[in-house]
C-alpha atoms as a PDB file:
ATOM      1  CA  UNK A   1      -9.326-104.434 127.103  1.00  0.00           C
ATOM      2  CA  UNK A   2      -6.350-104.904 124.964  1.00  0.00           C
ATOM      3  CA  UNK A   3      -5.442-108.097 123.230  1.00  0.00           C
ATOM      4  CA  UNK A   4      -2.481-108.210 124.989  1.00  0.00           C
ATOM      5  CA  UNK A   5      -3.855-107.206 128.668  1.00  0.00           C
ATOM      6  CA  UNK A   6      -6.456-110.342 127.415  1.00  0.00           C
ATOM      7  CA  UNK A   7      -4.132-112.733 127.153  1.00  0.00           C
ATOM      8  CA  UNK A   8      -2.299-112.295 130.074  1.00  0.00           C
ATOM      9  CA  UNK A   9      -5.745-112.121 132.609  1.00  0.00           C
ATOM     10  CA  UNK A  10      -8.049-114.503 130.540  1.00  0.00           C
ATOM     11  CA  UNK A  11      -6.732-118.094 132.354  1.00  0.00           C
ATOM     12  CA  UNK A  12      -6.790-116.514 135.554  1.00  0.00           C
ATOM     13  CA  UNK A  13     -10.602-114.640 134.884  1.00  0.00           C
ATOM     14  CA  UNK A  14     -11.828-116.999 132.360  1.00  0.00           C
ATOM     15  CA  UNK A  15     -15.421-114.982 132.223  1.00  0.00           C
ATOM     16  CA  UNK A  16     -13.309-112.273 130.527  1.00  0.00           C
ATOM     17  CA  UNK A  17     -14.336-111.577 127.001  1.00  0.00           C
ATOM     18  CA  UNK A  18     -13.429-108.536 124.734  1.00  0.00           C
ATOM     19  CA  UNK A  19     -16.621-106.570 123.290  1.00  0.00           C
ATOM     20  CA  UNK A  20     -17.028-106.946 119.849  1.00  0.00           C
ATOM     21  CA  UNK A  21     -19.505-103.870 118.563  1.00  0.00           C
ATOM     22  CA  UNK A  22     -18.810-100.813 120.839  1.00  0.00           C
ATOM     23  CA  UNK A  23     -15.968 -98.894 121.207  1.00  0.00           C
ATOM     24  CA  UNK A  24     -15.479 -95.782 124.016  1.00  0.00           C
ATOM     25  CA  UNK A  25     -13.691 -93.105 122.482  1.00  0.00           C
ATOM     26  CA  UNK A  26     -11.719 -90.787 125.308  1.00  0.00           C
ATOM     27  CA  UNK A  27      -9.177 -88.227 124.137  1.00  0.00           C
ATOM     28  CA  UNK A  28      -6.314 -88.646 126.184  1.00  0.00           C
ATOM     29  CA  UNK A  29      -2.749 -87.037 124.921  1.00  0.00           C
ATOM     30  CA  UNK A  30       1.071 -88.076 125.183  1.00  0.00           C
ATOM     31  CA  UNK A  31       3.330 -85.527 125.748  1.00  0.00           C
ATOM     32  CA  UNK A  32       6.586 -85.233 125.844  1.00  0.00           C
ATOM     33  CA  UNK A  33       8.238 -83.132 128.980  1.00  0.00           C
ATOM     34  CA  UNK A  34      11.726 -81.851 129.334  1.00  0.00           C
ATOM     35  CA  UNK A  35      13.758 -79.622 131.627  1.00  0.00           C
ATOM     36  CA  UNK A  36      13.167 -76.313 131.965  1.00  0.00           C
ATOM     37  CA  UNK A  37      17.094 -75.772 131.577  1.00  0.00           C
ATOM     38  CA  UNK A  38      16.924 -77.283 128.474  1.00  0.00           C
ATOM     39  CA  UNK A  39      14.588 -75.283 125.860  1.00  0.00           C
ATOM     40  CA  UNK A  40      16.838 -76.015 122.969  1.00  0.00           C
ATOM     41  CA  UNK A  41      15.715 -79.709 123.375  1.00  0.00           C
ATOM     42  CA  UNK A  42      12.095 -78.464 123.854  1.00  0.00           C
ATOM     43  CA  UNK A  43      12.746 -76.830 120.475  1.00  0.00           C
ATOM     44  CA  UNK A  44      14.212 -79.510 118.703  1.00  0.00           C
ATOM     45  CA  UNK A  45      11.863 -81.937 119.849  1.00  0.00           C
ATOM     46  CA  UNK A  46       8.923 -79.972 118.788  1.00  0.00           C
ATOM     47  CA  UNK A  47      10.468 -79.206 115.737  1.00  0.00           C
ATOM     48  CA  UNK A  48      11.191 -83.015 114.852  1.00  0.00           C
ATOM     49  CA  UNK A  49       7.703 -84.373 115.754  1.00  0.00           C
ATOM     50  CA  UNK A  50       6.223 -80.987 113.267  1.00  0.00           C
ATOM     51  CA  UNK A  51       8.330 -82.535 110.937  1.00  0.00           C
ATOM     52  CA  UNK A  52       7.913 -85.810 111.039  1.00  0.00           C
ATOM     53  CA  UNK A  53       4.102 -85.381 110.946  1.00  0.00           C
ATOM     54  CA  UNK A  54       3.955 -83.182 108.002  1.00  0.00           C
ATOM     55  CA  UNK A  55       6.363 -85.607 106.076  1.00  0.00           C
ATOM     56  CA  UNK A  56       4.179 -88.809 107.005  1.00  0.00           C
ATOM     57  CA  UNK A  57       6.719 -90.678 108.579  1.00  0.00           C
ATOM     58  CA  UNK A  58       5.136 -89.758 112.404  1.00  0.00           C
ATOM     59  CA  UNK A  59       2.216 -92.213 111.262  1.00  0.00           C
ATOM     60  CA  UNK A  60       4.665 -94.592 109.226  1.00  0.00           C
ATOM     61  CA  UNK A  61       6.086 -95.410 112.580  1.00  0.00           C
ATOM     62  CA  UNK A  62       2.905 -95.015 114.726  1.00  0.00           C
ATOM     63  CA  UNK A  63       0.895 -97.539 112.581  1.00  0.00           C
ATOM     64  CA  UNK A  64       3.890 -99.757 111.783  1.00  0.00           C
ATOM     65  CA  UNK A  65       3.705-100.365 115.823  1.00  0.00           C
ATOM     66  CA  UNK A  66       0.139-100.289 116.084  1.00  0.00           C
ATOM     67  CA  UNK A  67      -1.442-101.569 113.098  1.00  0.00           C
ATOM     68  CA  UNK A  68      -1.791-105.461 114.356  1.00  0.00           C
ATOM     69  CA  UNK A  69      -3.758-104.437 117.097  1.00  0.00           C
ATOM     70  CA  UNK A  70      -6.044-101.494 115.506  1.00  0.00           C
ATOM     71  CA  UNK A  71      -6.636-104.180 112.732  1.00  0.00           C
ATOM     72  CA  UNK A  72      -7.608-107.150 115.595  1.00  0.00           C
ATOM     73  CA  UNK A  73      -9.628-104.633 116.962  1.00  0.00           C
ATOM     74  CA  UNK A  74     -12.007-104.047 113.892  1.00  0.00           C
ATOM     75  CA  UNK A  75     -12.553-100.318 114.829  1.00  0.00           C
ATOM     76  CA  UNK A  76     -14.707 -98.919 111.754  1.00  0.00           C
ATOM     77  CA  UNK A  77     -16.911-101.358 112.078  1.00  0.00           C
ATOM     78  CA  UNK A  78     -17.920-100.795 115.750  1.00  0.00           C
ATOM     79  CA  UNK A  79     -20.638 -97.869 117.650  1.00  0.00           C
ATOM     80  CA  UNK A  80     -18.338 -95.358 118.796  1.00  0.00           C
ATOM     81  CA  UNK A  81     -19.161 -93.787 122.232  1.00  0.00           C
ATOM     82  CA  UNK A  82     -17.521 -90.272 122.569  1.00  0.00           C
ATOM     83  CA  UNK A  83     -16.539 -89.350 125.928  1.00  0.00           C
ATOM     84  CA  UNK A  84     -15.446 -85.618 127.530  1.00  0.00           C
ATOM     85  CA  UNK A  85     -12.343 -85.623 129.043  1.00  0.00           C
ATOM     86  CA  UNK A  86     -12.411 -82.871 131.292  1.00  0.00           C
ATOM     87  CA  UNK A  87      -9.248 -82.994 132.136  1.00  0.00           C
ATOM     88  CA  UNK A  88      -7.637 -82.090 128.894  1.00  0.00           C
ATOM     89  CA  UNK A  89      -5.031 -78.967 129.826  1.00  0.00           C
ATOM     90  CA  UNK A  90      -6.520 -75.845 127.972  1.00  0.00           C
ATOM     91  CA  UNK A  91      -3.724 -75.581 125.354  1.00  0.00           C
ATOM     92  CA  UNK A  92      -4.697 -79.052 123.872  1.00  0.00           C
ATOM     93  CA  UNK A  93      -4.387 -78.610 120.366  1.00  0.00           C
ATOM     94  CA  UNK A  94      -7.746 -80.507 119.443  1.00  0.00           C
ATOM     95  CA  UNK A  95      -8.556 -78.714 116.223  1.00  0.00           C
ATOM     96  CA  UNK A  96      -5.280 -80.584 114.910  1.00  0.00           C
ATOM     97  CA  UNK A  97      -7.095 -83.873 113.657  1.00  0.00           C
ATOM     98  CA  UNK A  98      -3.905 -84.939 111.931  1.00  0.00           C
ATOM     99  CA  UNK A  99      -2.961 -85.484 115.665  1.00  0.00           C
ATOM    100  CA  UNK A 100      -5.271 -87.772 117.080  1.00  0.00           C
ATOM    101  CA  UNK A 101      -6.370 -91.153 116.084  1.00  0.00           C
ATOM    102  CA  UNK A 102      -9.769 -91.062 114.113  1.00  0.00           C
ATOM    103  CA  UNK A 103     -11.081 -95.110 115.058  1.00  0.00           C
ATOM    104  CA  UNK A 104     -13.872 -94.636 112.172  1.00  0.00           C
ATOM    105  CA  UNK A 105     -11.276 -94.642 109.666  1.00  0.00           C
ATOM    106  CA  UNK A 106      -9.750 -97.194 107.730  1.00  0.00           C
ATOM    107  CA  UNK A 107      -5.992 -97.479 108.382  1.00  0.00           C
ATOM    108  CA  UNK A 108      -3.669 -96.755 105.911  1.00  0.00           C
ATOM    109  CA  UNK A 109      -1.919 -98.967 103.264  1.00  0.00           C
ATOM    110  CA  UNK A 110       0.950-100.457 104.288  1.00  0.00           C
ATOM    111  CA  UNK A 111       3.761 -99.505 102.777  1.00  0.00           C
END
């Protein structure tokens, strides 16, 4: 349960409590989806997010949003469960570890 999600349920279900030592680990994409009238946006799109992850700033952003929670959340220090999502579409690029969130590591310095 999120922080967030936490503090909006825990007055209402006060036995609520966020687990402290495990974490489940399920692989579960974003995409982004746009007309099929429109490919030029397709490519643009695609060609933005390529760039913005090889330049960094993709994960600038992501962690500048993120980074208070991943931090409350103390994921290195926690067991990580890894669960099969077997509903992954076949084209999921998961040899691309640069695109998915690795919870064992450390985040990056802020910058």
């Amino acid at each position: 349960m999120a922080p967030l999600e936490y503090a909006a349920q825990h007055e209402h279900h006060t036995e609520l409590a966020i687990e402290q030592t495990l974490l489940l680990v399920y692989r579960y994409p974003v995409f982004f989806y746009v007309s099929r009238n429109s490919p030029q946006l397709a490519k643009r799109l695609h060609a933005g997010l390529e760039q913005m992850q090889a330049d960094g700033s993709f994960d600038r952003f992501f962690f500048d949003y993120y980074r208070p929670v991943l931090k409350q959340a103390k994921l290195p220090g926690r067991r990580v469960f890894y669960l099969d999502n077997p509903f992954l579409p076949a084209d999921t690029p998961l040899q691309r570890r640069e695109l998915w969130l690795d919870p064992l590591q450390p985040l990056p310095p802020q910058p």
